[in-house]
PDB file of N, CA and C in Angstrom:
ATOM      1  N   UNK A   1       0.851  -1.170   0.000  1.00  0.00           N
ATOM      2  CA  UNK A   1       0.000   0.000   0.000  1.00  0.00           C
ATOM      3  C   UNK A   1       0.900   1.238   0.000  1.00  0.00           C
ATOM      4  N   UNK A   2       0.537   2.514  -0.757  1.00  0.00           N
ATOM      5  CA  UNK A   2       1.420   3.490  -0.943  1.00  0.00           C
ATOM      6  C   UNK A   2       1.741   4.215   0.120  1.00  0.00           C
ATOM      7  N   UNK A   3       2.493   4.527   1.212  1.00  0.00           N
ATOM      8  CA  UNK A   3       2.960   5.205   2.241  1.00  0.00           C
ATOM      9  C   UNK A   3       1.759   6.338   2.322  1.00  0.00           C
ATOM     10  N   UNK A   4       2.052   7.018   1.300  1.00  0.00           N
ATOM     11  CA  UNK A   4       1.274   8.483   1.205  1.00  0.00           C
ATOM     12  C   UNK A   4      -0.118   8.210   1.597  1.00  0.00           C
ATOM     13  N   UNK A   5      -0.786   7.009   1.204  1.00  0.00           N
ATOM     14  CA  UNK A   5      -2.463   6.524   1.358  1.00  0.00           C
ATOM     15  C   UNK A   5      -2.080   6.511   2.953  1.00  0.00           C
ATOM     16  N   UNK A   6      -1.673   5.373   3.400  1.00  0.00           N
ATOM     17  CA  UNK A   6      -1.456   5.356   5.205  1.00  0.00           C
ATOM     18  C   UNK A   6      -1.577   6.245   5.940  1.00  0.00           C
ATOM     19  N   UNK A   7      -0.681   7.254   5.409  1.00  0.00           N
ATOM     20  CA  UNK A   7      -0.356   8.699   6.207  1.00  0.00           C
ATOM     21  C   UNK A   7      -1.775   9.590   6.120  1.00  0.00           C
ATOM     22  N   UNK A   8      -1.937   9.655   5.079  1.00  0.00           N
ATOM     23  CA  UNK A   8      -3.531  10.862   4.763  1.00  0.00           C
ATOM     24  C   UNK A   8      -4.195   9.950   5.585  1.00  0.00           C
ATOM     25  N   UNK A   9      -4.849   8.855   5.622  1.00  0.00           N
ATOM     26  CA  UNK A   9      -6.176   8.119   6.013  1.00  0.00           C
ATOM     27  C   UNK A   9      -5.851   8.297   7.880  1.00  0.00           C
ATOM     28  N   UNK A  10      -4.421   8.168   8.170  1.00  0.00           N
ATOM     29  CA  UNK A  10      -3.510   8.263   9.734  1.00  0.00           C
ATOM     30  C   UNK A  10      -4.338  10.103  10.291  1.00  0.00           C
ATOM     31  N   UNK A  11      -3.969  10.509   9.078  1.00  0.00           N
ATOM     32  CA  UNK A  11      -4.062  12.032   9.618  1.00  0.00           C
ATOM     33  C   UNK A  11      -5.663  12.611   9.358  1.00  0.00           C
ATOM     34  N   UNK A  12      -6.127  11.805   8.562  1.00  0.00           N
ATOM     35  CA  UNK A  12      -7.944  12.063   8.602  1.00  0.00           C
ATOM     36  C   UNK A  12      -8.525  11.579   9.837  1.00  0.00           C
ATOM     37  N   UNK A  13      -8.077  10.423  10.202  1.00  0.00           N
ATOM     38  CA  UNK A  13      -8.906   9.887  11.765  1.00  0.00           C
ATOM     39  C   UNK A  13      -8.063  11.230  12.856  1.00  0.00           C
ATOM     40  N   UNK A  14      -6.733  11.624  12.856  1.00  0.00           N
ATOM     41  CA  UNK A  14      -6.428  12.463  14.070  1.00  0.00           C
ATOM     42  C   UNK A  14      -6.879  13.555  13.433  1.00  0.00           C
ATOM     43  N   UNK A  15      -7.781  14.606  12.060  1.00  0.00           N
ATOM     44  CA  UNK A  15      -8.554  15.329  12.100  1.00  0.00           C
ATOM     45  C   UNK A  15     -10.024  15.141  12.243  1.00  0.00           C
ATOM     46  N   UNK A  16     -10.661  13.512  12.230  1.00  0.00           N
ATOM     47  CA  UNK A  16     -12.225  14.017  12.533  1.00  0.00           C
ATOM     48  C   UNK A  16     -11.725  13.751  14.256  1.00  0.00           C
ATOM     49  N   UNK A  17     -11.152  12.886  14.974  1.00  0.00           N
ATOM     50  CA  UNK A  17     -11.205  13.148  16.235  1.00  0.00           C
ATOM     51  C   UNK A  17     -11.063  14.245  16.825  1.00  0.00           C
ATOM     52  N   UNK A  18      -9.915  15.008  16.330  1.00  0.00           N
ATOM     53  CA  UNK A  18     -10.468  16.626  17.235  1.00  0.00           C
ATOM     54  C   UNK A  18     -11.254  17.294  16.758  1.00  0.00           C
ATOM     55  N   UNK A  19     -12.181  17.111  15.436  1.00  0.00           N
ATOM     56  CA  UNK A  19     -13.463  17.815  15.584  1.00  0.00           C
ATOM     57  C   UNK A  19     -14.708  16.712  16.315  1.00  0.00           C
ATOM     58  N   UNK A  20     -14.540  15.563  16.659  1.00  0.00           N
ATOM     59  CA  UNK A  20     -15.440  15.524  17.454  1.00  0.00           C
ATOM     60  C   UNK A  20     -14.925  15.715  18.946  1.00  0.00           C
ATOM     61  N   UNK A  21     -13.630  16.095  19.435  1.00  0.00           N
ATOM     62  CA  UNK A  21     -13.271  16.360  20.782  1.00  0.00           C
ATOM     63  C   UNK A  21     -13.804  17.929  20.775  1.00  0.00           C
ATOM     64  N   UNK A  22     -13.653  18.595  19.607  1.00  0.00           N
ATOM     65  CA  UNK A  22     -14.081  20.235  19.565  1.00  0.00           C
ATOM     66  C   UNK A  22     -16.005  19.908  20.076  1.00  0.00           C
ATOM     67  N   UNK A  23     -16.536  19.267  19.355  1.00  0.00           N
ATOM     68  CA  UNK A  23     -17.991  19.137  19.190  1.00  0.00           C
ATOM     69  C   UNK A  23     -18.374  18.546  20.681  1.00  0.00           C
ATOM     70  N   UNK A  24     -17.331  17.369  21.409  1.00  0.00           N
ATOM     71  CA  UNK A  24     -17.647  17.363  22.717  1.00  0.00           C
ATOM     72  C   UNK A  24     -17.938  18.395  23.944  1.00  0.00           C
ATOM     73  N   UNK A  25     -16.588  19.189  23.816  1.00  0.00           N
ATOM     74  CA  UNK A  25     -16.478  20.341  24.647  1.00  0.00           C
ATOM     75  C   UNK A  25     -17.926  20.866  24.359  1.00  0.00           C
ATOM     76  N   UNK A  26     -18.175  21.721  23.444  1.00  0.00           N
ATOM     77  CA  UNK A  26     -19.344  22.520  23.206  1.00  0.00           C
ATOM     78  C   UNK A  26     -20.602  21.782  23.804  1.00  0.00           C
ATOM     79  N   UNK A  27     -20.972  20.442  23.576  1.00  0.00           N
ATOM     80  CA  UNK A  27     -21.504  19.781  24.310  1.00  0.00           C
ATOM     81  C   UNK A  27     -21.613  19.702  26.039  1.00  0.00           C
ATOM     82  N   UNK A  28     -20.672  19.527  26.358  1.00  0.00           N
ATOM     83  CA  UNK A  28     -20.115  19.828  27.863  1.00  0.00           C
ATOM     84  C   UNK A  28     -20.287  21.043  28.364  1.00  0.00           C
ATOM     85  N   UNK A  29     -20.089  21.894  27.690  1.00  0.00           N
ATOM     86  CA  UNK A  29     -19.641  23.832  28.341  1.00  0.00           C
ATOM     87  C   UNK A  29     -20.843  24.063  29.278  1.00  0.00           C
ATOM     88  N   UNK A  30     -22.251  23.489  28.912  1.00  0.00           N
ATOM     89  CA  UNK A  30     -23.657  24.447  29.677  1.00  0.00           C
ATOM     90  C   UNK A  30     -23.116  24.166  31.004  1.00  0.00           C
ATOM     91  N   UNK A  31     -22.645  22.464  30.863  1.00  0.00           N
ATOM     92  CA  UNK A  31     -22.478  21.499  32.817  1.00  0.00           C
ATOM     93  C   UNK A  31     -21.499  22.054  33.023  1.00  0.00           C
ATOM     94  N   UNK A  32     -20.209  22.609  32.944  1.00  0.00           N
ATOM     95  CA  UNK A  32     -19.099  22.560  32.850  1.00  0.00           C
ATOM     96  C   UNK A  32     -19.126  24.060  33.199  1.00  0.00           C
ATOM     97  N   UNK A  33     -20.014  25.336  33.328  1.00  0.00           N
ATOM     98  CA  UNK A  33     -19.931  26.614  33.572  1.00  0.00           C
ATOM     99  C   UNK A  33     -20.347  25.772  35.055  1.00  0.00           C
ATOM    100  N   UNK A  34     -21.845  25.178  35.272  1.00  0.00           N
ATOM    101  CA  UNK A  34     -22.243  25.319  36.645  1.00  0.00           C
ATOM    102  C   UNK A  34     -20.650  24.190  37.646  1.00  0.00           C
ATOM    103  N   UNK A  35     -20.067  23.928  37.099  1.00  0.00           N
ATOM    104  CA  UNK A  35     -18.793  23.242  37.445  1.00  0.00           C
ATOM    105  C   UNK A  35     -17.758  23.968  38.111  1.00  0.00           C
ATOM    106  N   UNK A  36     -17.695  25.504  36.888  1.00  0.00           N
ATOM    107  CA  UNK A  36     -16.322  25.783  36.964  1.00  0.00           C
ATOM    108  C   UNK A  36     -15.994  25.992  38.388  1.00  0.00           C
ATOM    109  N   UNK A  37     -16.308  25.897  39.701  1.00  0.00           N
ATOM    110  CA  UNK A  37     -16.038  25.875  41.160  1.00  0.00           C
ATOM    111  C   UNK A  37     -15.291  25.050  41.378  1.00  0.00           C
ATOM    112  N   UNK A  38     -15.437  23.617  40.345  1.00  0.00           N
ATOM    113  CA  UNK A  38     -14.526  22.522  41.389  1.00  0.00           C
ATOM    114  C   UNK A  38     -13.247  22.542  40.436  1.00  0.00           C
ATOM    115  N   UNK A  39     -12.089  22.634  40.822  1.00  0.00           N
ATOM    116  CA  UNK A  39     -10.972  22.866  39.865  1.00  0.00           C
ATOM    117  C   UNK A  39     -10.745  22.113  39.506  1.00  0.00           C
ATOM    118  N   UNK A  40     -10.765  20.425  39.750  1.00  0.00           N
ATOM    119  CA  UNK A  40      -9.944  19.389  39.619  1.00  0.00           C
ATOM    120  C   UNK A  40     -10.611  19.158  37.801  1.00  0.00           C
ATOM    121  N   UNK A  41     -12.340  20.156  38.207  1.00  0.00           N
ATOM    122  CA  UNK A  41     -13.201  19.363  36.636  1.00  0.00           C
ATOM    123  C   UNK A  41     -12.804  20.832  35.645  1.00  0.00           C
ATOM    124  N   UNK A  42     -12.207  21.751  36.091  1.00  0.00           N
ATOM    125  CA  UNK A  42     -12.138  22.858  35.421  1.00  0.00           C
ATOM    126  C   UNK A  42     -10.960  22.623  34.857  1.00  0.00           C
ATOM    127  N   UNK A  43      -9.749  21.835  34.830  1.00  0.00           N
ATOM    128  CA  UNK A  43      -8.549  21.256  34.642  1.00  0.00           C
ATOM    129  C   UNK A  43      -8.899  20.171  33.686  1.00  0.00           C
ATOM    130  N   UNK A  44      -9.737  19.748  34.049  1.00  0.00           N
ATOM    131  CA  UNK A  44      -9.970  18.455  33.296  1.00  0.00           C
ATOM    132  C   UNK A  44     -10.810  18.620  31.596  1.00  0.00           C
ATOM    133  N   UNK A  45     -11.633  19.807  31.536  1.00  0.00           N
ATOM    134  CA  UNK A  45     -12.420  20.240  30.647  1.00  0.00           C
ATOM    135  C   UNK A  45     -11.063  20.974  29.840  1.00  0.00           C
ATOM    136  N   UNK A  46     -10.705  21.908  30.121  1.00  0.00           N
ATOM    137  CA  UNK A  46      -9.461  22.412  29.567  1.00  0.00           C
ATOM    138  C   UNK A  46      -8.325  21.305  28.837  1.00  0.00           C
ATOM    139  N   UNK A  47      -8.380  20.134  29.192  1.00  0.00           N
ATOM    140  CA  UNK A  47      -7.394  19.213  28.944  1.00  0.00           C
ATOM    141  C   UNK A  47      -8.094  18.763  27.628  1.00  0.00           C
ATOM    142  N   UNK A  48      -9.494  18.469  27.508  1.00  0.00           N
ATOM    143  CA  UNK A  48     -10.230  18.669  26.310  1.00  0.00           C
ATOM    144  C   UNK A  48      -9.973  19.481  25.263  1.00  0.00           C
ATOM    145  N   UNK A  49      -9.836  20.645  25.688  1.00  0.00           N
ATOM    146  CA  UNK A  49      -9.736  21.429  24.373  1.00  0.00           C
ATOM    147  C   UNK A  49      -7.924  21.199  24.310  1.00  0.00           C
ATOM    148  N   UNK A  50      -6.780  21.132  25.155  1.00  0.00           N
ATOM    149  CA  UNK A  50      -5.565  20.750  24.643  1.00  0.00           C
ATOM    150  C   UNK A  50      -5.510  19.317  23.206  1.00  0.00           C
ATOM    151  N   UNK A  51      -6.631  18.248  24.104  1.00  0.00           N
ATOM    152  CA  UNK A  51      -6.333  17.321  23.130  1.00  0.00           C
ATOM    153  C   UNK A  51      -6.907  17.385  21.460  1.00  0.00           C
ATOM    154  N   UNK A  52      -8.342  18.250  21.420  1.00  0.00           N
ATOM    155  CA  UNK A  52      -8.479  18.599  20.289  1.00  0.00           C
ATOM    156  C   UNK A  52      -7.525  19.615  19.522  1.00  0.00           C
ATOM    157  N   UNK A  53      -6.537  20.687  20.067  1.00  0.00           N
ATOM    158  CA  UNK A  53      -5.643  21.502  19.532  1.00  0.00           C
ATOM    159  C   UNK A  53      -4.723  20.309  19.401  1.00  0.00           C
ATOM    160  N   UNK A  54      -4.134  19.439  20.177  1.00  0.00           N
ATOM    161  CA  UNK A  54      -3.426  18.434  19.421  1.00  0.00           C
ATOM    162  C   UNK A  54      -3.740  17.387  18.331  1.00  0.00           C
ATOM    163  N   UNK A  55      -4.713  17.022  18.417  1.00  0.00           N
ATOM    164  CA  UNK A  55      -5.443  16.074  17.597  1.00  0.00           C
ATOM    165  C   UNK A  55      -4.949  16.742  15.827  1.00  0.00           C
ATOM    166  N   UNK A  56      -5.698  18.553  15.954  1.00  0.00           N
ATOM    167  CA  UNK A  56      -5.675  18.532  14.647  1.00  0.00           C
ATOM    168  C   UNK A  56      -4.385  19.005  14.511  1.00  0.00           C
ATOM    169  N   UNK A  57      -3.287  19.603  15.080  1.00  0.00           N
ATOM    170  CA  UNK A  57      -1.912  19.649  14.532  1.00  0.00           C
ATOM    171  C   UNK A  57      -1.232  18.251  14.180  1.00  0.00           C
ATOM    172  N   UNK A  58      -1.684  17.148  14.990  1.00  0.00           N
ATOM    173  CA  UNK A  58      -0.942  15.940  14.653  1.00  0.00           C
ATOM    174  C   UNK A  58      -1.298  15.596  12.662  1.00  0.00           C
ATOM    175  N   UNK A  59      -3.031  16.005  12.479  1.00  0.00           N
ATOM    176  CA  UNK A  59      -3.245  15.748  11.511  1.00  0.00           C
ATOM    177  C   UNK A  59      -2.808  16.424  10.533  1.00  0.00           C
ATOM    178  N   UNK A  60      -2.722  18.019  10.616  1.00  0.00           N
ATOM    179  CA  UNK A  60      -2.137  18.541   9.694  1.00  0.00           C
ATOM    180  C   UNK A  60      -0.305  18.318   9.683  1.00  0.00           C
ATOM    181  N   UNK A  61      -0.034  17.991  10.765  1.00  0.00           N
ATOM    182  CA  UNK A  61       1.516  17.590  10.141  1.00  0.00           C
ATOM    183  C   UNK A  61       1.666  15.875   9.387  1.00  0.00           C
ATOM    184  N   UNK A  62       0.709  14.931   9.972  1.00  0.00           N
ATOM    185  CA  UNK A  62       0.645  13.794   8.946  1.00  0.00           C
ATOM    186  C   UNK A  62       0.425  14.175   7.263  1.00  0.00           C
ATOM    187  N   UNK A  63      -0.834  14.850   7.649  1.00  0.00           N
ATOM    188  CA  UNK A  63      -0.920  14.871   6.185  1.00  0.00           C
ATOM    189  C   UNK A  63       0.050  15.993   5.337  1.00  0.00           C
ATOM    190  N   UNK A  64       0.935  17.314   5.885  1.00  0.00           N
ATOM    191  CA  UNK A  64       1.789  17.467   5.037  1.00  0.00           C
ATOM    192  C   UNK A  64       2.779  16.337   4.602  1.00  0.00           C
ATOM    193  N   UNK A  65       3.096  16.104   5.744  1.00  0.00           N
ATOM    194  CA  UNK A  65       4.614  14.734   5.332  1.00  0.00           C
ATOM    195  C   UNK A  65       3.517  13.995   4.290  1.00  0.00           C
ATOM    196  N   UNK A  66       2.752  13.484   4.174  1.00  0.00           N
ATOM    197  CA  UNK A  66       2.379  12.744   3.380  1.00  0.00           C
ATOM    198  C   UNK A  66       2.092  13.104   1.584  1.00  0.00           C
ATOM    199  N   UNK A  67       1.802  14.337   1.444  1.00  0.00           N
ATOM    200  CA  UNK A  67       2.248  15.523   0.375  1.00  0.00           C
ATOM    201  C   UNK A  67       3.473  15.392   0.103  1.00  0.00           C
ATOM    202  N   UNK A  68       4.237  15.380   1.072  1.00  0.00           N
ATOM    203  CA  UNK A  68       6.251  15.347   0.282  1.00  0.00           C
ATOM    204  C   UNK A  68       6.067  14.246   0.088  1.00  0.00           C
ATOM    205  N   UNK A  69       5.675  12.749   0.162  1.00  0.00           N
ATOM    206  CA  UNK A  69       5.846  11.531  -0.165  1.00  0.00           C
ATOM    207  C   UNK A  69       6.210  11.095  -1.533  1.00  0.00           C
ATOM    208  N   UNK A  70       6.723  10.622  -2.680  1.00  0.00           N
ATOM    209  CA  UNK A  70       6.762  10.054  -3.917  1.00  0.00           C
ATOM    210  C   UNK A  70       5.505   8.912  -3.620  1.00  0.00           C
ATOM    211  N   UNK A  71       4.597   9.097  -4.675  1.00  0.00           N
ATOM    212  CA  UNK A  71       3.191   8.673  -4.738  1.00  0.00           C
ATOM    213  C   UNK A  71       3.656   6.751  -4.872  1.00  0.00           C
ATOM    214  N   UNK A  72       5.189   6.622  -5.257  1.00  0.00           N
ATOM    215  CA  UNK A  72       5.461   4.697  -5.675  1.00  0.00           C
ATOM    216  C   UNK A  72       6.024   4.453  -4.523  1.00  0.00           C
ATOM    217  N   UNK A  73       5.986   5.040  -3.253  1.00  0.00           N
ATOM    218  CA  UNK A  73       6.613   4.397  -2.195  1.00  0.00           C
ATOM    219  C   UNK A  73       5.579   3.609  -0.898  1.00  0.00           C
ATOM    220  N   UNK A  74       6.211   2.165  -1.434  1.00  0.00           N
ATOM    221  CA  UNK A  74       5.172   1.508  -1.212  1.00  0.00           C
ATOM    222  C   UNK A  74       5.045   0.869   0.565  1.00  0.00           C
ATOM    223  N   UNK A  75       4.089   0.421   1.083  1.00  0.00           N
ATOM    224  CA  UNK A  75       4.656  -0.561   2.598  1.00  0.00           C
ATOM    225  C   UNK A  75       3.716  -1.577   2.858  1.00  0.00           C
ATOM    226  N   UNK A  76       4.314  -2.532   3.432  1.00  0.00           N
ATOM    227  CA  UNK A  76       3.215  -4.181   3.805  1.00  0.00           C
ATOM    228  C   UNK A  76       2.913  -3.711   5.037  1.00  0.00           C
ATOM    229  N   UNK A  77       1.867  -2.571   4.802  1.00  0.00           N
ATOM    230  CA  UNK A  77       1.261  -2.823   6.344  1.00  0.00           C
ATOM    231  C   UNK A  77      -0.312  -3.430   7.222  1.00  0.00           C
ATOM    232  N   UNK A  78      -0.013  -4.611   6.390  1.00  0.00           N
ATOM    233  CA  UNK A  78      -0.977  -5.823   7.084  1.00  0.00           C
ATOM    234  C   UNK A  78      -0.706  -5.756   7.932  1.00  0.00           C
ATOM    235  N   UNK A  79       0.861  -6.088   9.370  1.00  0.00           N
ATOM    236  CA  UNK A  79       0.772  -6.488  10.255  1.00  0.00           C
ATOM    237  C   UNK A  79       0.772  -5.433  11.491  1.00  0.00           C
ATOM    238  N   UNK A  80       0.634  -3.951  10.591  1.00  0.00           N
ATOM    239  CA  UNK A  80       0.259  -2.987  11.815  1.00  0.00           C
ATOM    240  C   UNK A  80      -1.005  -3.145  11.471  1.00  0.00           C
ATOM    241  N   UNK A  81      -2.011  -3.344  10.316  1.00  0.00           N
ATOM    242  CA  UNK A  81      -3.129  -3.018  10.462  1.00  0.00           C
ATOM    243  C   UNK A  81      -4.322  -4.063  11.263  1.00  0.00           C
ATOM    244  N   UNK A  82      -3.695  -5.797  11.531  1.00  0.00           N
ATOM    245  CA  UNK A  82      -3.722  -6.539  12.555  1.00  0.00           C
ATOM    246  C   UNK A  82      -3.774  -5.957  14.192  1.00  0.00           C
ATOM    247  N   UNK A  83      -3.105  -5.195  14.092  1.00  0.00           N
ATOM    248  CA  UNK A  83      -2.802  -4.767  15.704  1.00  0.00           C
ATOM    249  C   UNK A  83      -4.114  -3.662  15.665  1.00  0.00           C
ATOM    250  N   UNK A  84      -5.094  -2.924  14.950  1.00  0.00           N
ATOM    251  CA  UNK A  84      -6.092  -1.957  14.880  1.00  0.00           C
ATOM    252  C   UNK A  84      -7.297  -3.355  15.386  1.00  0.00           C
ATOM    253  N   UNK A  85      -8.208  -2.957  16.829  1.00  0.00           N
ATOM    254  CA  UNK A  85      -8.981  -4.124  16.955  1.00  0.00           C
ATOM    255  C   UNK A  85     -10.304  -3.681  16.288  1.00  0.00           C
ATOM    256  N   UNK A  86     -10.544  -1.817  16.315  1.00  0.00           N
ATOM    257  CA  UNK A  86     -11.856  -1.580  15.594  1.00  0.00           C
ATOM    258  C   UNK A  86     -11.777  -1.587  14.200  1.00  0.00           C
ATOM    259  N   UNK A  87     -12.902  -2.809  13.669  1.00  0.00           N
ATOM    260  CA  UNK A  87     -13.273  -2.910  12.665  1.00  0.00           C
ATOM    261  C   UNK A  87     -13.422  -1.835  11.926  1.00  0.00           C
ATOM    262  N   UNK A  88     -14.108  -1.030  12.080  1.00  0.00           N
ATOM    263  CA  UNK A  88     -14.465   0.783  10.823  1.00  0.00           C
ATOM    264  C   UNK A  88     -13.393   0.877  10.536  1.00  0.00           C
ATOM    265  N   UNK A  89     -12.625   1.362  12.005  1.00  0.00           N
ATOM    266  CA  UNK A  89     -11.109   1.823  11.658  1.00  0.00           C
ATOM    267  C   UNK A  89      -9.911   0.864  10.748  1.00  0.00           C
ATOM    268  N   UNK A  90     -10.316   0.066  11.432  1.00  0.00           N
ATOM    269  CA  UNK A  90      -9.182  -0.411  10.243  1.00  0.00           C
ATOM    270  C   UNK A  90      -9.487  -0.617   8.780  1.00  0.00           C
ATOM    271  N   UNK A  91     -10.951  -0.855   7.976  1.00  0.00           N
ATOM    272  CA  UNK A  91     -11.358  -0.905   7.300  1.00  0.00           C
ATOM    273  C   UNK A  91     -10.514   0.736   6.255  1.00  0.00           C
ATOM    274  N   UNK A  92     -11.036   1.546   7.096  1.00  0.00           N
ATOM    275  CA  UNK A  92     -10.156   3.025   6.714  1.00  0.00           C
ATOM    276  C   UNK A  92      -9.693   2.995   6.753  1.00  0.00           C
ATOM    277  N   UNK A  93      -8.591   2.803   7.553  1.00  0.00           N
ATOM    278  CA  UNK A  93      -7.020   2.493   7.310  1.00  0.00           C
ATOM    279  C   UNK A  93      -6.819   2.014   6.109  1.00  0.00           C
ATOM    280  N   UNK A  94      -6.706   0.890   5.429  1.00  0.00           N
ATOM    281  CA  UNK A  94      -6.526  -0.222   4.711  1.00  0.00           C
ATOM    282  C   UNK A  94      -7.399   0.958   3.300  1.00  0.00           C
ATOM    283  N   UNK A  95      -8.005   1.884   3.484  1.00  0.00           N
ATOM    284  CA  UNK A  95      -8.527   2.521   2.264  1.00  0.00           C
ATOM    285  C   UNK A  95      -9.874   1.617   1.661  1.00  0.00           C
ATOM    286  N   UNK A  96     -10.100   0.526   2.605  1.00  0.00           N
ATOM    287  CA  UNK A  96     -11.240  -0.734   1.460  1.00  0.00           C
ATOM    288  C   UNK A  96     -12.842   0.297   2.039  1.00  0.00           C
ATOM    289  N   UNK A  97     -13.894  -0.216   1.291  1.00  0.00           N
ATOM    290  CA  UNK A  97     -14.933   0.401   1.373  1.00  0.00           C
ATOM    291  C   UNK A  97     -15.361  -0.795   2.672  1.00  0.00           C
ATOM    292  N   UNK A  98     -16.671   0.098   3.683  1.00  0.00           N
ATOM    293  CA  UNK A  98     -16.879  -0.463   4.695  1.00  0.00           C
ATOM    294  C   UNK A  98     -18.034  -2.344   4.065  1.00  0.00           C
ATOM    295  N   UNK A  99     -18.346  -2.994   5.147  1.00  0.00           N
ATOM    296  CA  UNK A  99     -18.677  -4.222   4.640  1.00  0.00           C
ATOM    297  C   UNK A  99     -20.220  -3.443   4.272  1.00  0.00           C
ATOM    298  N   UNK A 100     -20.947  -4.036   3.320  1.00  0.00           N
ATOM    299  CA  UNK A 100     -22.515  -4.037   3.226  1.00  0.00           C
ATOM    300  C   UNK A 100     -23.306  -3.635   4.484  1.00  0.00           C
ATOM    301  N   UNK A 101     -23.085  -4.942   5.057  1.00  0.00           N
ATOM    302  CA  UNK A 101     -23.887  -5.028   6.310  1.00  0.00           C
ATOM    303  C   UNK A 101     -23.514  -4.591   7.715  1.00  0.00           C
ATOM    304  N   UNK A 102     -24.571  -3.337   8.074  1.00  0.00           N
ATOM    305  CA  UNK A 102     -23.705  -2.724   9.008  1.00  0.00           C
ATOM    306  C   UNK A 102     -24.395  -2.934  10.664  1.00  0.00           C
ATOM    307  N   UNK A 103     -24.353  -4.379  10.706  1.00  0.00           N
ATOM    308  CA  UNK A 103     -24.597  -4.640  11.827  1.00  0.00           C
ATOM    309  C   UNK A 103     -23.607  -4.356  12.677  1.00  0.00           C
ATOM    310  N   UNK A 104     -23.683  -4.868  14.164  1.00  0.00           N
ATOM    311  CA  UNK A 104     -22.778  -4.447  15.007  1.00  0.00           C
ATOM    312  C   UNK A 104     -21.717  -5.398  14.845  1.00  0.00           C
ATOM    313  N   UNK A 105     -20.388  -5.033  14.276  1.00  0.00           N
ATOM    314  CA  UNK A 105     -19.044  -5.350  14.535  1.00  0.00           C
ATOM    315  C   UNK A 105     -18.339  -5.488  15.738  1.00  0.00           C
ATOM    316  N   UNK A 106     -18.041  -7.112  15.533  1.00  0.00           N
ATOM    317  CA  UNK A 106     -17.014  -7.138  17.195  1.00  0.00           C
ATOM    318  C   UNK A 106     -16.030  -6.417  17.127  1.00  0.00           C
ATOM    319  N   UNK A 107     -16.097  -5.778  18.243  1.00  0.00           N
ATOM    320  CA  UNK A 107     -15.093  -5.036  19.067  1.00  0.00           C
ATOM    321  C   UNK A 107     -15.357  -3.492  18.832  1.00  0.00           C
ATOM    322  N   UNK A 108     -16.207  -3.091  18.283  1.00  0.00           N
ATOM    323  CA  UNK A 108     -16.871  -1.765  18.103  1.00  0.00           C
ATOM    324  C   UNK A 108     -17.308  -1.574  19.635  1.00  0.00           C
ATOM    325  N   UNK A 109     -17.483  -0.462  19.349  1.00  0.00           N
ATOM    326  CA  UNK A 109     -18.102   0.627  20.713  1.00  0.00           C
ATOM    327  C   UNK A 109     -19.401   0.769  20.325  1.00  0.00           C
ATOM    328  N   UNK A 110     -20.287   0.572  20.467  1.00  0.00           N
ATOM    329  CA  UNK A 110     -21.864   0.580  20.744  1.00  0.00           C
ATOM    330  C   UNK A 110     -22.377   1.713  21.764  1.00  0.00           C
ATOM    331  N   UNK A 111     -22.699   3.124  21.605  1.00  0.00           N
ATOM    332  CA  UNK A 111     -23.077   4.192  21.679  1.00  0.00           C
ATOM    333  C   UNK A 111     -24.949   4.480  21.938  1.00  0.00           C
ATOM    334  N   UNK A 112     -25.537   4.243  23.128  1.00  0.00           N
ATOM    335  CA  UNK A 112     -26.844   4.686  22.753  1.00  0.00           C
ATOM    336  C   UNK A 112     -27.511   5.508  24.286  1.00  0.00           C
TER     337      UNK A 112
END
């Protein structure tokens, strides 16, 4: 698989995660004003918005390096993409389209 594919698809998951760590916070802020008294959670909300400011610099520096790449440089990375246990994700990784059937996948996170 071409290096450059790895890297963009690497640096698209660390840019939608800090927009959904951005979309959390905003979520949080109404509880999180009647909060701001206890410091330990006023520290902790703040650490939120650090990890979304990191999230998307990690992505925009993947995906430049991945821009300087030569588009024929290739890598076997089956056996990192083995070590990914969520199904979606690694599916993206790997660049393949998701399966048909989008029942619940082992080892997914189930959200309701």
């Amino acid at each position: 698989m071409p290096l450059r594919l790895i890297l963009s698809a690497i640096g698209d998951e660390f840019r939608e995660l800090g927009e959904f760590t951005e979309r959390f916070q905003l979520t949080l802020s109404p509880a999180v004003r009647r909060l701001a008294l206890d410091e330990q959670c006023h520290r902790d909300v703040q650490s939120l918005d650090l990890l979304a400011q990191r999230l998307a610099a990690l992505s925009g520096y993947i995906l430049e390096i991945s821009d300087l790449l030569p588009e024929d440089l290739l890598l076997d990375s089956r056996r990192a993409l083995a070590s990914i246990t969520l199904s979606e994700l690694q599916y993206r990784l790997k660049g393949a389209p998701l399966p048909q059937e989008q029942g619940h996948i082992s080892g997914e996170l189930e959200l309701f």
